[in-house]
C-alpha atoms as a PDB file:
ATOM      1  CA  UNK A   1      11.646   7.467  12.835  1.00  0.00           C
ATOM      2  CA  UNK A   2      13.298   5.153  10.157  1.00  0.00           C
ATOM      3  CA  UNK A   3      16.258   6.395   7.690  1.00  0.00           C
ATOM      4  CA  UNK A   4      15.045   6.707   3.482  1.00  0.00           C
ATOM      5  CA  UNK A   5      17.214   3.391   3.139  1.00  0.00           C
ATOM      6  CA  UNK A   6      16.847   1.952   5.840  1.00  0.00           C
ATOM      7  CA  UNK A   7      14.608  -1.781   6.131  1.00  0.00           C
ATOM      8  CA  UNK A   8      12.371  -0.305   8.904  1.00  0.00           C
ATOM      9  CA  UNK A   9       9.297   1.764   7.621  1.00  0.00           C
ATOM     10  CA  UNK A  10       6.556   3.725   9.536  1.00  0.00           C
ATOM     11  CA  UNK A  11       2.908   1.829   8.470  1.00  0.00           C
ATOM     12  CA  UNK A  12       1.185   4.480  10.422  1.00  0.00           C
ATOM     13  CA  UNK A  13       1.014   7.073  13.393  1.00  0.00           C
ATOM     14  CA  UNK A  14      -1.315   8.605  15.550  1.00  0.00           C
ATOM     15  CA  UNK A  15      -1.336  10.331  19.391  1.00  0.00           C
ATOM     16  CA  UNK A  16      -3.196   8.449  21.928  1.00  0.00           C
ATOM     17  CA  UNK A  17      -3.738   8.468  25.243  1.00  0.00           C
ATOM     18  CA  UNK A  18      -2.444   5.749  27.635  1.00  0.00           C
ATOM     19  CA  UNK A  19      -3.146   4.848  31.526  1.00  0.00           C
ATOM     20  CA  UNK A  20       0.029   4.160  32.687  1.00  0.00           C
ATOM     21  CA  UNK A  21       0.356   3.198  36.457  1.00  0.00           C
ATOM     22  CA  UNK A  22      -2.898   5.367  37.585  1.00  0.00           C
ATOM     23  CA  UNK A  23      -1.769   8.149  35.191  1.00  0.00           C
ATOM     24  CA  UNK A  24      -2.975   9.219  31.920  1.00  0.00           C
ATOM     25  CA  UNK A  25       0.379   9.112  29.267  1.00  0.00           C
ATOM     26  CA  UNK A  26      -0.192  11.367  26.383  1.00  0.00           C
ATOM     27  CA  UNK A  27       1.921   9.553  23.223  1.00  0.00           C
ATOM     28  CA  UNK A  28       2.731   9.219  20.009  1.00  0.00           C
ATOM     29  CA  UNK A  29       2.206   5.430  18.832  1.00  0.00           C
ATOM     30  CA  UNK A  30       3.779   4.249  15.234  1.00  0.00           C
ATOM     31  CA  UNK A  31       2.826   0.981  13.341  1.00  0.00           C
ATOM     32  CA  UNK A  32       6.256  -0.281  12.133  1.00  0.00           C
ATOM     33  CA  UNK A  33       7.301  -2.713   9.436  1.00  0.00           C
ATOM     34  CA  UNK A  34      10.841  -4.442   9.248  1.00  0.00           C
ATOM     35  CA  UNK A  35      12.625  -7.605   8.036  1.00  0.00           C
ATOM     36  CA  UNK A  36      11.819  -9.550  11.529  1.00  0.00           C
ATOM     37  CA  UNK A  37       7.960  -8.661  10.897  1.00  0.00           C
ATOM     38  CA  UNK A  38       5.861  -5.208  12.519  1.00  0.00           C
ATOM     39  CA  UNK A  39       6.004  -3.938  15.721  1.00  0.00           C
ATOM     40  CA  UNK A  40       4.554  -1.089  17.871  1.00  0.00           C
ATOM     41  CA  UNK A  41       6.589   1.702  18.829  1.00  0.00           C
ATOM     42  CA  UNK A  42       5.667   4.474  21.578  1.00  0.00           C
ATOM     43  CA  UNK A  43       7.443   7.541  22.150  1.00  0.00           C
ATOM     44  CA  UNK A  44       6.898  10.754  23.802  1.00  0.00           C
ATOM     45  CA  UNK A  45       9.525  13.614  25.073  1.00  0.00           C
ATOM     46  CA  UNK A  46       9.698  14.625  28.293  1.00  0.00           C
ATOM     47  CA  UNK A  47      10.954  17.704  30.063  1.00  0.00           C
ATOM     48  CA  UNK A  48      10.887  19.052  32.849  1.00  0.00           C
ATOM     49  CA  UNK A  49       7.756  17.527  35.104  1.00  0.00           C
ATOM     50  CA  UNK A  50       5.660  17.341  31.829  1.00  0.00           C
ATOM     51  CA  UNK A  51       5.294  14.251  29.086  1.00  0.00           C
ATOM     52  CA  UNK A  52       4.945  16.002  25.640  1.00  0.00           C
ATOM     53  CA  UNK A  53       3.980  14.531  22.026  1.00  0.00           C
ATOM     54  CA  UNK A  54       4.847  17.462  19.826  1.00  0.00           C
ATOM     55  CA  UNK A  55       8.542  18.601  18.878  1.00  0.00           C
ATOM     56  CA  UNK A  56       7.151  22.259  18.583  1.00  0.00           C
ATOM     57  CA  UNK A  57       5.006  21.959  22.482  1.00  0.00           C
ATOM     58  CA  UNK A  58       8.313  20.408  23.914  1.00  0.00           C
ATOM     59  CA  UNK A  59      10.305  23.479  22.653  1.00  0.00           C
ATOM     60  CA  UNK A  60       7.568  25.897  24.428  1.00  0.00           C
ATOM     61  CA  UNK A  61       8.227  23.786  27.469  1.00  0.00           C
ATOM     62  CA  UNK A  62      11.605  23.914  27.251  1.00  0.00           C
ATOM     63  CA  UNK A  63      12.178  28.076  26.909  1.00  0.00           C
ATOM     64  CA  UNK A  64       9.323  28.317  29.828  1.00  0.00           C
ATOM     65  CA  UNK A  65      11.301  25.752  32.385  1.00  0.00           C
ATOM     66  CA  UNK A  66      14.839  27.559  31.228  1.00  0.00           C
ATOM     67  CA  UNK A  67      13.197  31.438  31.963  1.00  0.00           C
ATOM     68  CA  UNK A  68      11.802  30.106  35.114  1.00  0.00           C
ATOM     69  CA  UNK A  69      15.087  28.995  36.237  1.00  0.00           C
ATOM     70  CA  UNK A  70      14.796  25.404  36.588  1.00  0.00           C
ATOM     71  CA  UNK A  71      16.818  24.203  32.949  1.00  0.00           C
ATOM     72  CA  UNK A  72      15.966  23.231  29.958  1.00  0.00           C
ATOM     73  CA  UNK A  73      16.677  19.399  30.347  1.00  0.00           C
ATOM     74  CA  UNK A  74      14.710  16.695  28.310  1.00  0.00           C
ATOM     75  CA  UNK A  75      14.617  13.342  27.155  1.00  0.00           C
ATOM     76  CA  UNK A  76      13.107  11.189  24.420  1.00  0.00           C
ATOM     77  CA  UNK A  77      11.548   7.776  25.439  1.00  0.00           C
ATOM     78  CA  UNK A  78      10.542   4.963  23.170  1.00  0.00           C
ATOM     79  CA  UNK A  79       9.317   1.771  23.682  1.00  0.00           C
ATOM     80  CA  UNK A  80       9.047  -1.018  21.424  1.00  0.00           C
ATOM     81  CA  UNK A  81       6.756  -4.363  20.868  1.00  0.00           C
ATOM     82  CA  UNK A  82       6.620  -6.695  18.118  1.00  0.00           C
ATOM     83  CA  UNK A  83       3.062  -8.087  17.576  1.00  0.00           C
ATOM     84  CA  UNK A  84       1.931 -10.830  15.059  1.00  0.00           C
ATOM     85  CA  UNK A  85      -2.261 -10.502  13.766  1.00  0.00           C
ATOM     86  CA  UNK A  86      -3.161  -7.117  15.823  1.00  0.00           C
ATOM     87  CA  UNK A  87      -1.392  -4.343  17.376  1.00  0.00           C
ATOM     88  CA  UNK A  88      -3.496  -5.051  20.097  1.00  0.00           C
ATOM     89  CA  UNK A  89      -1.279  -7.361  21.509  1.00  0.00           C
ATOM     90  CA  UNK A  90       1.980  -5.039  21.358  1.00  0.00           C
ATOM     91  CA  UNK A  91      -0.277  -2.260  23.231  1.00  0.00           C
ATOM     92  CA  UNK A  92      -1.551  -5.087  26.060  1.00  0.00           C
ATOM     93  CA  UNK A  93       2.481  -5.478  26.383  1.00  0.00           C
ATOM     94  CA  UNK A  94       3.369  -2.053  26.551  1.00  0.00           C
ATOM     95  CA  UNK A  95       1.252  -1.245  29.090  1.00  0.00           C
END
């Protein structure tokens, strides 16, 4: 997510699951470190009608939506949270 030189660094990542407004969110969450302190980051892809974690799932989705006809459109969403003792607090945000 963060350049070789750049002053941002990944801590950690994992997928999780999220309830997000009555609907379960599958995404990708990162620990982040940078010079203002560490923060939370979610992302996920999404294309067509369907949220997607993985670059090489999103691709699979993409050639199915284009054969059937309906494009091949996508987008990447992040969202970010800085937290201070506990991620915990960035994910309470987030949601």
């Amino acid at each position: 997510m963060a350049g070789e030189k750049s002053p941002y660094h990944e801590v950690s990542a994992a997928g999780r699951m999220e309830d997000i407004g009555g609907r379960s969110l599958p995404l990708r969450e990162s620990l982040m470190r940078g010079p203002e302190g560490a923060f939370l980051v979610w992302h996920w892809m999404w294309i067509g009608e369907r949220a997607v974690t993985s670059q090489y799932v999103g691709k699979l989705v993409q050639a199915k939506e284009k054969l059937l006809f309906r494009g091949d459109d996508g987008a990447v969403l992040m969202v970010s949270a800085p937290y201070g003792a506990s991620p915990d607090e960035a994910r309470a945000a987030l949601r």
